[in-house]
C-alpha atoms as a PDB file:
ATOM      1  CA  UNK A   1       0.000   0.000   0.000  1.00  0.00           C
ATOM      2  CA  UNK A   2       1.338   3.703  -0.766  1.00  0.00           C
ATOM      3  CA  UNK A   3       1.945   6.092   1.559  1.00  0.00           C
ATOM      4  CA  UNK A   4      -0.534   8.024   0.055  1.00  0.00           C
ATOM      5  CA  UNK A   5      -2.802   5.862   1.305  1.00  0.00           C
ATOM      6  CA  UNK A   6      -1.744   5.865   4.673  1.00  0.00           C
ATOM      7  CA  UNK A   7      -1.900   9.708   4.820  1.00  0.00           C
ATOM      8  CA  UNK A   8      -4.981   9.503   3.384  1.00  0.00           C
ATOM      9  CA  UNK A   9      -6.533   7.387   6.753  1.00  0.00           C
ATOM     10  CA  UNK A  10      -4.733   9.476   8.919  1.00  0.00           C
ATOM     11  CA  UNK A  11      -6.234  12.136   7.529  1.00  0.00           C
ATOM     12  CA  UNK A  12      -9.464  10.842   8.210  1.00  0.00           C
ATOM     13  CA  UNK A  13      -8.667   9.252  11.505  1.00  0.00           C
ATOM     14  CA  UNK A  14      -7.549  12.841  12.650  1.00  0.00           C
ATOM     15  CA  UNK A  15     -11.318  13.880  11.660  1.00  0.00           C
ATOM     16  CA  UNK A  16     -13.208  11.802  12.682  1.00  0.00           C
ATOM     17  CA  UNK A  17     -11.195  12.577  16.389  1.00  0.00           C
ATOM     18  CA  UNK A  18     -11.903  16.584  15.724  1.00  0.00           C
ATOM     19  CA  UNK A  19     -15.317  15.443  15.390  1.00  0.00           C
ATOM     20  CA  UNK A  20     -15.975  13.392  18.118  1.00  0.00           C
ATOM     21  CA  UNK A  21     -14.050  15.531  20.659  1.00  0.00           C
ATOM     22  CA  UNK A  22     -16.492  18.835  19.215  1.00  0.00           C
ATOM     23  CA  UNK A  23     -19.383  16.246  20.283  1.00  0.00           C
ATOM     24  CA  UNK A  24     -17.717  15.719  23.562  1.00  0.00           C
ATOM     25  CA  UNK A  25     -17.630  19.439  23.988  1.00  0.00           C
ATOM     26  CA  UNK A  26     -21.258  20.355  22.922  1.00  0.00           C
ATOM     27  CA  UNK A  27     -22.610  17.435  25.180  1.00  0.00           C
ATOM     28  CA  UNK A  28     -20.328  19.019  28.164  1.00  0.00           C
ATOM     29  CA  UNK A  29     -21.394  22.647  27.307  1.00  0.00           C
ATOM     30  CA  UNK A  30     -25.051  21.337  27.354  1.00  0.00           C
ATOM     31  CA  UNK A  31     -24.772  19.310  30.728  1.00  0.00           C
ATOM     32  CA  UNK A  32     -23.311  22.495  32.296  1.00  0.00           C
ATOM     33  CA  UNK A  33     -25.952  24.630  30.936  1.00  0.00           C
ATOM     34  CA  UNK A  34     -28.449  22.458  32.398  1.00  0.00           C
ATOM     35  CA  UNK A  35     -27.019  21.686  35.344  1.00  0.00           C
ATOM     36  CA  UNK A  36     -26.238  25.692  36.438  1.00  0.00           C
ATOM     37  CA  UNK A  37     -29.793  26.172  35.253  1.00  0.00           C
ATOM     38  CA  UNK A  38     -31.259  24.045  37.372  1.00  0.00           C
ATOM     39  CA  UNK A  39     -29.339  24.430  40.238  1.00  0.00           C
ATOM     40  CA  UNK A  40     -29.630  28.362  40.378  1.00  0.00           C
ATOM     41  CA  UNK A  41     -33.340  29.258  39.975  1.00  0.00           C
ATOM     42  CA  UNK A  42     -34.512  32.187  40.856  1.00  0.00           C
ATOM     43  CA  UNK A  43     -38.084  32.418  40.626  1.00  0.00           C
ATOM     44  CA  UNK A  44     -40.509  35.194  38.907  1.00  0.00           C
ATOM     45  CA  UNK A  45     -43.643  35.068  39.942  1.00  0.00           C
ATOM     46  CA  UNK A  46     -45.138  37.330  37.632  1.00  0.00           C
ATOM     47  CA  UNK A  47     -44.570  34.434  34.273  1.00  0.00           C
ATOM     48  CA  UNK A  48     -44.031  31.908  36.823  1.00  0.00           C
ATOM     49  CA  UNK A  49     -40.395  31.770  34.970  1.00  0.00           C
ATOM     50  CA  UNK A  50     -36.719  31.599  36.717  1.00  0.00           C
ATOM     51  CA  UNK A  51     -33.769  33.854  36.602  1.00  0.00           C
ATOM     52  CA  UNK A  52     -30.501  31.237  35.993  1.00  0.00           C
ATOM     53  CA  UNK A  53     -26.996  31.624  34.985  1.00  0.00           C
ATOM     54  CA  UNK A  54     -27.675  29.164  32.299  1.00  0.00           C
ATOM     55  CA  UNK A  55     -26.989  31.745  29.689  1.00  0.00           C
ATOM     56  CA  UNK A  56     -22.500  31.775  30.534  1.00  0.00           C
ATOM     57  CA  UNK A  57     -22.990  28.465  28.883  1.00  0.00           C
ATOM     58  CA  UNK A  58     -25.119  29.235  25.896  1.00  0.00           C
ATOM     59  CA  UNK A  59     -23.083  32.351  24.826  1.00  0.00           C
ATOM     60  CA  UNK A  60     -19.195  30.212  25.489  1.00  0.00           C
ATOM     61  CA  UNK A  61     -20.256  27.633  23.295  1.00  0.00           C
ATOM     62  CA  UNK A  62     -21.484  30.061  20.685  1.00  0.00           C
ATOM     63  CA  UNK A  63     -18.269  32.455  20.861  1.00  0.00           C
ATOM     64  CA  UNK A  64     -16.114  29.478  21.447  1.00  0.00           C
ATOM     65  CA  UNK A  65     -17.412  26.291  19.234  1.00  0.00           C
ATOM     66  CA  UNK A  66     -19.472  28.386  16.623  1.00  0.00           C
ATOM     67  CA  UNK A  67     -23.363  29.099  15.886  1.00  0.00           C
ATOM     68  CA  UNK A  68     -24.293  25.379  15.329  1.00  0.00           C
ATOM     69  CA  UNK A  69     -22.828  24.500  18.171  1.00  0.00           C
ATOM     70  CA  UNK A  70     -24.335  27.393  20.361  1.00  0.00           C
ATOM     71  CA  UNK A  71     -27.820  26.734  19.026  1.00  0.00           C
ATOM     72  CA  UNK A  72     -27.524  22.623  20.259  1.00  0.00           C
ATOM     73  CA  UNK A  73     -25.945  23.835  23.605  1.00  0.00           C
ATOM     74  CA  UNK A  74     -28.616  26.102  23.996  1.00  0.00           C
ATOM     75  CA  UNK A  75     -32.030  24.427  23.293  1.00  0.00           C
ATOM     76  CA  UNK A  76     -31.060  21.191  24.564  1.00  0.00           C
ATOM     77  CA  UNK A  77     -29.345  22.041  27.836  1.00  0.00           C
ATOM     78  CA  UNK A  78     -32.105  24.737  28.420  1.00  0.00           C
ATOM     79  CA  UNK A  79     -34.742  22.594  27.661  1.00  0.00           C
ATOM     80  CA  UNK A  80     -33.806  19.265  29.543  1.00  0.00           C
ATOM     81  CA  UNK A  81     -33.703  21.844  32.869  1.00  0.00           C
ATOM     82  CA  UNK A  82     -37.024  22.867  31.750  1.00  0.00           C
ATOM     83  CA  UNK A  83     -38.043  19.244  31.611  1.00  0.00           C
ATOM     84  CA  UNK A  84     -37.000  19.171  35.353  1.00  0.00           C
ATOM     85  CA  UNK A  85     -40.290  21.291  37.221  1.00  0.00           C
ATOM     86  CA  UNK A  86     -40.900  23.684  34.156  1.00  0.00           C
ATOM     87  CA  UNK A  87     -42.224  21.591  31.159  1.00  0.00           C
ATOM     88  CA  UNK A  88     -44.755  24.517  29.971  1.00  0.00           C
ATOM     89  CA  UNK A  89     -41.573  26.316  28.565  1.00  0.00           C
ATOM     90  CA  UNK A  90     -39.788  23.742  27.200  1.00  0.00           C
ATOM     91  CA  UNK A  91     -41.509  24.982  23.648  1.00  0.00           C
ATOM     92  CA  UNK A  92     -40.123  28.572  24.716  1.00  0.00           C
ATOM     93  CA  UNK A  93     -36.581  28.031  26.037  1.00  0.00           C
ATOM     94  CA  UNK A  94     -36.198  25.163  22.936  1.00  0.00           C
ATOM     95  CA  UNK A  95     -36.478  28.435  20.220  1.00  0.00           C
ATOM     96  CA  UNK A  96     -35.196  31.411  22.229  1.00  0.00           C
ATOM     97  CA  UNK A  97     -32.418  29.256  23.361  1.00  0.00           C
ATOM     98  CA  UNK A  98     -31.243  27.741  20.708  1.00  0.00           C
ATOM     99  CA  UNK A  99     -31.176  31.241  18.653  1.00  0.00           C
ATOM    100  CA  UNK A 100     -29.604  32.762  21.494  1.00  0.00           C
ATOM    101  CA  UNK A 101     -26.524  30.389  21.010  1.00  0.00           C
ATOM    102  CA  UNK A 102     -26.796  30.777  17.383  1.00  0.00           C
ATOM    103  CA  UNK A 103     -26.613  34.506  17.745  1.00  0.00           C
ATOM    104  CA  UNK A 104     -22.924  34.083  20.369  1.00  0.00           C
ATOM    105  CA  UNK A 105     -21.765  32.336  17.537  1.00  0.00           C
ATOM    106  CA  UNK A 106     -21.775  34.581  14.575  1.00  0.00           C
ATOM    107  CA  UNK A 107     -18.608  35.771  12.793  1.00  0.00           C
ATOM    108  CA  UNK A 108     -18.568  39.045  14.462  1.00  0.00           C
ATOM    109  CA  UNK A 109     -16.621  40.809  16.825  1.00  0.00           C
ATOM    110  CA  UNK A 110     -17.697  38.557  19.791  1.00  0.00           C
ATOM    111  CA  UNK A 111     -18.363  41.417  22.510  1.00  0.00           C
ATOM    112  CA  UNK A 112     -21.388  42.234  20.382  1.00  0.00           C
ATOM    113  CA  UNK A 113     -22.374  38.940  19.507  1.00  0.00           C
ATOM    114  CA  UNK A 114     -22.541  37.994  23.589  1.00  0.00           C
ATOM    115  CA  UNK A 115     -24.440  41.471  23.639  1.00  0.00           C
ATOM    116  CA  UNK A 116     -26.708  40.161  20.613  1.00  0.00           C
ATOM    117  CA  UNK A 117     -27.445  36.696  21.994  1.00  0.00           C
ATOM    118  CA  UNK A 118     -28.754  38.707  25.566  1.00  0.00           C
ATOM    119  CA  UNK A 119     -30.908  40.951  23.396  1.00  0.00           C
ATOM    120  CA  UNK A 120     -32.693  37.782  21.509  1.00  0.00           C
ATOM    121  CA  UNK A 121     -33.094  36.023  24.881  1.00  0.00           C
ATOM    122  CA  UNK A 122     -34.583  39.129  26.589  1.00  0.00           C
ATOM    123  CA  UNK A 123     -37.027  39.493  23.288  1.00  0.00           C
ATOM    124  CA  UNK A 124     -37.539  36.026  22.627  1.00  0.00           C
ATOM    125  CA  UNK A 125     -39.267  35.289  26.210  1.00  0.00           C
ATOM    126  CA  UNK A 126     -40.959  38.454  26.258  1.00  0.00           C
ATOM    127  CA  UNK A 127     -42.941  37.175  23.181  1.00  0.00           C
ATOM    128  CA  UNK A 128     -43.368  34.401  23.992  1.00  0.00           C
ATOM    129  CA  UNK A 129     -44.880  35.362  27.235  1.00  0.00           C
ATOM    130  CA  UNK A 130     -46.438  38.566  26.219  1.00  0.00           C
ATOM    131  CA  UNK A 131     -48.161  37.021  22.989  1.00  0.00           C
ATOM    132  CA  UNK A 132     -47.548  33.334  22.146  1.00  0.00           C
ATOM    133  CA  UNK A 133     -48.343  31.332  25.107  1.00  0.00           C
ATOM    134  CA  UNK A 134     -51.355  33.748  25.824  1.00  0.00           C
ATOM    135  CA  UNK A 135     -52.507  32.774  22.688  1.00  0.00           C
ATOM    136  CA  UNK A 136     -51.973  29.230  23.394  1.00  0.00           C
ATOM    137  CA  UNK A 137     -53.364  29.343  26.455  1.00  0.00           C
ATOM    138  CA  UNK A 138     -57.038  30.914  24.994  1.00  0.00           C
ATOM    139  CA  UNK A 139     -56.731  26.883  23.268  1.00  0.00           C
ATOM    140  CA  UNK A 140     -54.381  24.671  25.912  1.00  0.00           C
ATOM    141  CA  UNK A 141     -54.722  25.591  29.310  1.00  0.00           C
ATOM    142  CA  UNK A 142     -51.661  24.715  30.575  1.00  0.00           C
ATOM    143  CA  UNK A 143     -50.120  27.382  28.699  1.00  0.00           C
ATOM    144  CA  UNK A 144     -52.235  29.896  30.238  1.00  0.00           C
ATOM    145  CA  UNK A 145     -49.278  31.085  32.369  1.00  0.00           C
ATOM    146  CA  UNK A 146     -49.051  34.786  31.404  1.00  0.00           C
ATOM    147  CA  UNK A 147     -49.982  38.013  29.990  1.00  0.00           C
ATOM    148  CA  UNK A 148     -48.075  40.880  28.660  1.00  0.00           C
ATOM    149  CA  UNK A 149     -48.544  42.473  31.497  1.00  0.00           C
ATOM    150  CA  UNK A 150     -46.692  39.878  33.489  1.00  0.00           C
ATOM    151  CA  UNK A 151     -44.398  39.692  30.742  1.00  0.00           C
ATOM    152  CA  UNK A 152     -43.529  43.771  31.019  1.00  0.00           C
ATOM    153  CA  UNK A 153     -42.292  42.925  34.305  1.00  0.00           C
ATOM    154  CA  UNK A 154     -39.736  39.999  33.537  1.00  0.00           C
ATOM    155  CA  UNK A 155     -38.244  42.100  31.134  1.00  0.00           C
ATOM    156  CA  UNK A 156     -35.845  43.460  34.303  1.00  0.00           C
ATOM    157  CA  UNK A 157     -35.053  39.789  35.446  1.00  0.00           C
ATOM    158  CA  UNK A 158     -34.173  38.790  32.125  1.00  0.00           C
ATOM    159  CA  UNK A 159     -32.075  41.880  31.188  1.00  0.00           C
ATOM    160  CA  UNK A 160     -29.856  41.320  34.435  1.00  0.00           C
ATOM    161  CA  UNK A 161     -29.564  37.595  33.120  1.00  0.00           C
ATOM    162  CA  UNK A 162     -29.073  37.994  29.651  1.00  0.00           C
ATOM    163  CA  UNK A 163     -26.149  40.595  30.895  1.00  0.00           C
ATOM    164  CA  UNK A 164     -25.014  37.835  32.924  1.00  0.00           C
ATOM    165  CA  UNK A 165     -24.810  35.554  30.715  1.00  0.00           C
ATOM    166  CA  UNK A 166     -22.996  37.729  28.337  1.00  0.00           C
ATOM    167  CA  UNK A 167     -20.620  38.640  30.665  1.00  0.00           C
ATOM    168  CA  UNK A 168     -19.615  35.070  32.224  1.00  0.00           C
ATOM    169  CA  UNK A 169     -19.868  34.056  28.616  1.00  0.00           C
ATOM    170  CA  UNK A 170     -17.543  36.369  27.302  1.00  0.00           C
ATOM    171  CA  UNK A 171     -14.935  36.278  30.544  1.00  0.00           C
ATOM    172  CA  UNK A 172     -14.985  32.294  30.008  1.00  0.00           C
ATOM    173  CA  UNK A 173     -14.503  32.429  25.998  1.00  0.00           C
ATOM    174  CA  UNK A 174     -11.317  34.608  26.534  1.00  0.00           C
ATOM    175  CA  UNK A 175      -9.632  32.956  29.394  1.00  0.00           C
ATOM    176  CA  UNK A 176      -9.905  30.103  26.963  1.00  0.00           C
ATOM    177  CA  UNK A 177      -8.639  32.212  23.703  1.00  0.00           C
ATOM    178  CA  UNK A 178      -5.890  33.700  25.696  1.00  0.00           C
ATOM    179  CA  UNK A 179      -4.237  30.059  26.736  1.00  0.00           C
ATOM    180  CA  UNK A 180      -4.477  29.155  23.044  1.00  0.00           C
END
């Protein structure tokens, strides 16, 4: 056989390696997001939502691993804490989640993509509680949860987290860039 062929499965060995240690790293990144989430909760009683510190999570493995990777950290580690005592927004955190880690992840200067990826969290609940599930809940009761009243006031909450998030996000991401 020709060396050719030898660097050839090397070539792919060394791939299929990058790939399964990016998997290692997405399913880390998504049990971290799940388990900070769950084990800070801070309720708000007005959408009978939770302030968590989820969101460092989300935004590293956007700014860190890239959007595809920030959307899967995102909707799946959100959304298996959500399975845990908050099922009603699993449909919620699943969407603003995942685009939230989508956002961290864009090819732009990654101060304002953490900022970014706080802004669509921040907006993405506060439609979904101010419109969607209210509109849901006229049909499915158990969505009844909300109203855009309630939803006014966990704009604060979620603007403190979605900083948060950016922040711890951002401070993790470059104490990982800088040992590079």
């Amino acid at each position: 056989m020709s060396s050719k062929f030898y660097q050839k499965e090397i070539r792919k060995m060394t791939s299929q390696k990058s790939k399964f240690a990016q998997t290692a790293l997405i399913s880390a990144l998504a049990a971290l997001t799940a388990v900070t989430t769950i084990m800070v909760r801070v309720p708000i009683p007005a959408t009978n939502g939770y302030f968590n510190i989820g969101d460092v999570f989300i935004i590293l493995a956007g700014l860190w691993l890239g959007p595809k990777a920030g959307l899967i950290v995102g909707a799946v580690g959100s959304s298996v804490a959500d399975a845990v005592g908050f099922p009603v927004y699993i449909l919620a955190t699943f969407a603003v989640k995942g685009l939230e880690g989508l956002v961290a992840g864009l090819p732009i200067k990654k101060t304002v993509a953490a900022l970014l990826a706080a802004i669509v969290m921040v907006a993405g609940y506060y439609v979904f509680e101010a419109f969607i599930y209210p509109m849901l809940g006229n049909r499915i009761p158990m969505f009844a949860i909300t109203t855009p009243e309630a939803a006014l006031i966990a704009l604060l909450p979620n603007a403190v987290q979605g900083i948060a998030g950016a922040v711890g996000g951002l401070a993790l991401w470059h104490s990982i860039a800088n040992k590079k």
